[in-house]
Protein backbone atom coordinates (compact mmCIF):
# COMPACT_ATOMS: atom_id res chain seq x y z
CA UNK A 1 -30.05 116.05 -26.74
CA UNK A 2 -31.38 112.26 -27.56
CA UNK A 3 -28.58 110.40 -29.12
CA UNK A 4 -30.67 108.69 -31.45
CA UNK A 5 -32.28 112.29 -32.70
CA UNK A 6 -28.83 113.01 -33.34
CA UNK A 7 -28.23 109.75 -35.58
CA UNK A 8 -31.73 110.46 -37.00
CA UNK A 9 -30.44 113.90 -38.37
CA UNK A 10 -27.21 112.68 -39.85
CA UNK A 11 -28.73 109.41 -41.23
CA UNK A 12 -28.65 109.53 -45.39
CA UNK A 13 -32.01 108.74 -46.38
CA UNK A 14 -33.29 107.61 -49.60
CA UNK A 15 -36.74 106.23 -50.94
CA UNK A 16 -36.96 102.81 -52.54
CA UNK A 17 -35.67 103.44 -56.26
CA UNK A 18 -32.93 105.04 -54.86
CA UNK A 19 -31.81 102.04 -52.74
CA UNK A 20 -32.42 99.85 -55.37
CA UNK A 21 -30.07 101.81 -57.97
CA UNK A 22 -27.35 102.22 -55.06
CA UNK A 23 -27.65 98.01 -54.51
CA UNK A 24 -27.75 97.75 -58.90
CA UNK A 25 -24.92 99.75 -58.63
CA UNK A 26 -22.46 99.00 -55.88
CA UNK A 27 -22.76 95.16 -57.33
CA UNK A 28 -22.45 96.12 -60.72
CA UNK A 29 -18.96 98.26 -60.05
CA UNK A 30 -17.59 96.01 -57.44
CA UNK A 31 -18.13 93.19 -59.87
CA UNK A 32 -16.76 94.77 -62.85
CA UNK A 33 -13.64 95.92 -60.38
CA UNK A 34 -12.41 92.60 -59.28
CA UNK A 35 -13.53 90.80 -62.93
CA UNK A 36 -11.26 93.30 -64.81
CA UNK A 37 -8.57 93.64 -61.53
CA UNK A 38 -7.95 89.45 -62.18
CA UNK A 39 -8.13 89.66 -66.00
CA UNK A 40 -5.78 92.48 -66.08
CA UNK A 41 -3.42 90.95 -63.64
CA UNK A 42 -3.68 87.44 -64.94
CA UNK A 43 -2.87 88.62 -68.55
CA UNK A 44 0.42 89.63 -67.75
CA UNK A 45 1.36 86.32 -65.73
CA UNK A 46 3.66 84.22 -67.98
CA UNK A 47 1.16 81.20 -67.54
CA UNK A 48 0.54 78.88 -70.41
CA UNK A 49 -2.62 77.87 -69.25
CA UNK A 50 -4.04 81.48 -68.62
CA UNK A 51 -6.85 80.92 -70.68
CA UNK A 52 -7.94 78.29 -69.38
CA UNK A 53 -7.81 79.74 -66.05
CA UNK A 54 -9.92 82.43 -67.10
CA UNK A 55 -12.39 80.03 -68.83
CA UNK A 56 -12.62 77.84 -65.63
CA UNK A 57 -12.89 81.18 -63.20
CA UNK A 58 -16.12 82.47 -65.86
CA UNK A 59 -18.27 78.63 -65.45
CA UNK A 60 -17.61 79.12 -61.75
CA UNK A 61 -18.62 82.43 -61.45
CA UNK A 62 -21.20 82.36 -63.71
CA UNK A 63 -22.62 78.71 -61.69
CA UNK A 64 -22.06 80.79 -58.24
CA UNK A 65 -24.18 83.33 -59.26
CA UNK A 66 -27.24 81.41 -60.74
CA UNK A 67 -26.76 79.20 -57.37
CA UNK A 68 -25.65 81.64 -54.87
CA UNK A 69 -26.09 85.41 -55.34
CA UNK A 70 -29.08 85.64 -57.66
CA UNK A 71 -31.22 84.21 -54.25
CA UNK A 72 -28.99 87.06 -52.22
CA UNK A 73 -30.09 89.44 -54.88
CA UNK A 74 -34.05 88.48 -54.69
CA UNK A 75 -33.59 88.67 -50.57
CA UNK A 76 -32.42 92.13 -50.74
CA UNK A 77 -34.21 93.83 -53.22
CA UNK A 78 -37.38 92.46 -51.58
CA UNK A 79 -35.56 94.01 -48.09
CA UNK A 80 -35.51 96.97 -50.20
CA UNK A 81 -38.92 96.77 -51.15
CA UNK A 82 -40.36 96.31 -47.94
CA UNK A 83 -38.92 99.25 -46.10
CA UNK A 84 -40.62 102.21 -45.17
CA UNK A 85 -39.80 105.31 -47.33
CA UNK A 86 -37.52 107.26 -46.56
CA UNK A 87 -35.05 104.90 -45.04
CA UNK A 88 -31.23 104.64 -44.11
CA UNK A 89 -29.73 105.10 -47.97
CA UNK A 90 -27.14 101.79 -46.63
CA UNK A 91 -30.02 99.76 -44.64
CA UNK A 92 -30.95 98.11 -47.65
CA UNK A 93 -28.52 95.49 -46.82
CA UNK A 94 -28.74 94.09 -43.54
CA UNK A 95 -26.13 95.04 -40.84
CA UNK A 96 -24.52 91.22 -40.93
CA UNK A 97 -24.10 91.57 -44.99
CA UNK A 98 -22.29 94.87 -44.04
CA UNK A 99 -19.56 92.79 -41.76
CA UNK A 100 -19.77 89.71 -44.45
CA UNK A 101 -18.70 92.42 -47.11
CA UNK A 102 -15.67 94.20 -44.75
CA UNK A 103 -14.93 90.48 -43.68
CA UNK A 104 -14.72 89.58 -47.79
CA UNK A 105 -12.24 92.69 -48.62
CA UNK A 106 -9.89 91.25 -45.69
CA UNK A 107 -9.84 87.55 -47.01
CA UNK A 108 -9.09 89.66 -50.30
CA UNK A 109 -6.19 90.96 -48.95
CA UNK A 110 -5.15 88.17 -47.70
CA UNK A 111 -5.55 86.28 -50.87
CA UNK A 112 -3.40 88.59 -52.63
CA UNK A 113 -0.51 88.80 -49.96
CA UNK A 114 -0.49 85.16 -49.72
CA UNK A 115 1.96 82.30 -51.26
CA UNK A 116 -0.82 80.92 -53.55
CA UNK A 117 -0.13 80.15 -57.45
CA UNK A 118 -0.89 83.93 -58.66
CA UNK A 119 -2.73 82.55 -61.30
CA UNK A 120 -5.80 81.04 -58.67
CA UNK A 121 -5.65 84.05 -56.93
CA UNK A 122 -6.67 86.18 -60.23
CA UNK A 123 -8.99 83.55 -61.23
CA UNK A 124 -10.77 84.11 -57.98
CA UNK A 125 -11.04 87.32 -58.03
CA UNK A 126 -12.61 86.52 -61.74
CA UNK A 127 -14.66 84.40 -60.37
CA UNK A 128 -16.74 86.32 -57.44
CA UNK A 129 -16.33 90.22 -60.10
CA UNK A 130 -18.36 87.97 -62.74
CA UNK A 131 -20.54 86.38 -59.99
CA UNK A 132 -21.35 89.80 -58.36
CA UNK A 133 -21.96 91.56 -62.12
CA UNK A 134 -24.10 88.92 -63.00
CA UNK A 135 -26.58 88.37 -59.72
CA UNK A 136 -26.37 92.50 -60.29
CA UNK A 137 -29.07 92.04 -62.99
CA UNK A 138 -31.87 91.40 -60.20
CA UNK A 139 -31.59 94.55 -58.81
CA UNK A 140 -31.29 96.39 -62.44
CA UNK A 141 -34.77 94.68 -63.37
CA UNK A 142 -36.16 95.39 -59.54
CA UNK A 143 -35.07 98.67 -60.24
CA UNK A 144 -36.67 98.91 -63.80
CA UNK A 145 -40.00 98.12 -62.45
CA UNK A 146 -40.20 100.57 -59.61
């Protein structure tokens, strides 16, 4: 039997809307995840200057996504948009976002195992959650309009 009839049969497919949601949604939850994982965690750190941590984190979150992810956001819902229907339910990122994402949750291991003032760490983590739930919007309205 062809090998790639065999990958063909076993492949999750989805139309458009569907892709679109699972993109809305994967950013939306892995956002809220790592914003609430830092707040949570920097909360109980006996740090003065929490707040302010958590202020600073939010401008550069906030800044990275209107810079950053909103244009990553636009790129892949109109990847989404310009595959045929039914396709691959995970294709609508491309294969190197895949290994950027796996290479992310090791450098956030990393983070977190590492020596660094605990309250940076958490404020990263603030950082990229309210970055990610914010660029998530893009899809939401792509999404809307299908």
């Amino acid at each position: 039997m062809n090998s790639n009839r065999i990958t063909e049969r076993w492949t999750p497919t989805a139309c458009t809307r569907t892709q679109m949601f699972a993109a809305a949604l994967m950013w939306s939850i892995v956002g809220m995840f790592l914003f609430f994982r830092g707040l949570l965690n920097i909360w109980f750190l006996q740090d003065p200057y929490k707040f302010v941590w958590v202020a600073i984190a939010l401008a550069i979150g906030l800044v990275k996504a209107k810079m950053v992810l909103e244009k990553t956001a636009v790129k892949i819902s109109s990847r989404i948009k310009d595959r045929p229907e039914p396709s691959c339910l995970f294709g609508f990122m491309p294969p190197k976002s895949w290994l950027l994402i796996i290479g992310m949750i090791i450098l956030g291991i990393l983070l977190r195992k590492s020596p660094l003032n605990r309250s940076l760490v958490w404020s990263i983590y603030i950082a990229i959650g309210a970055a990610l739930f914010a660029s998530s919007r893009i899809f939401w309205k792509s999404w809307k309009s299908l």
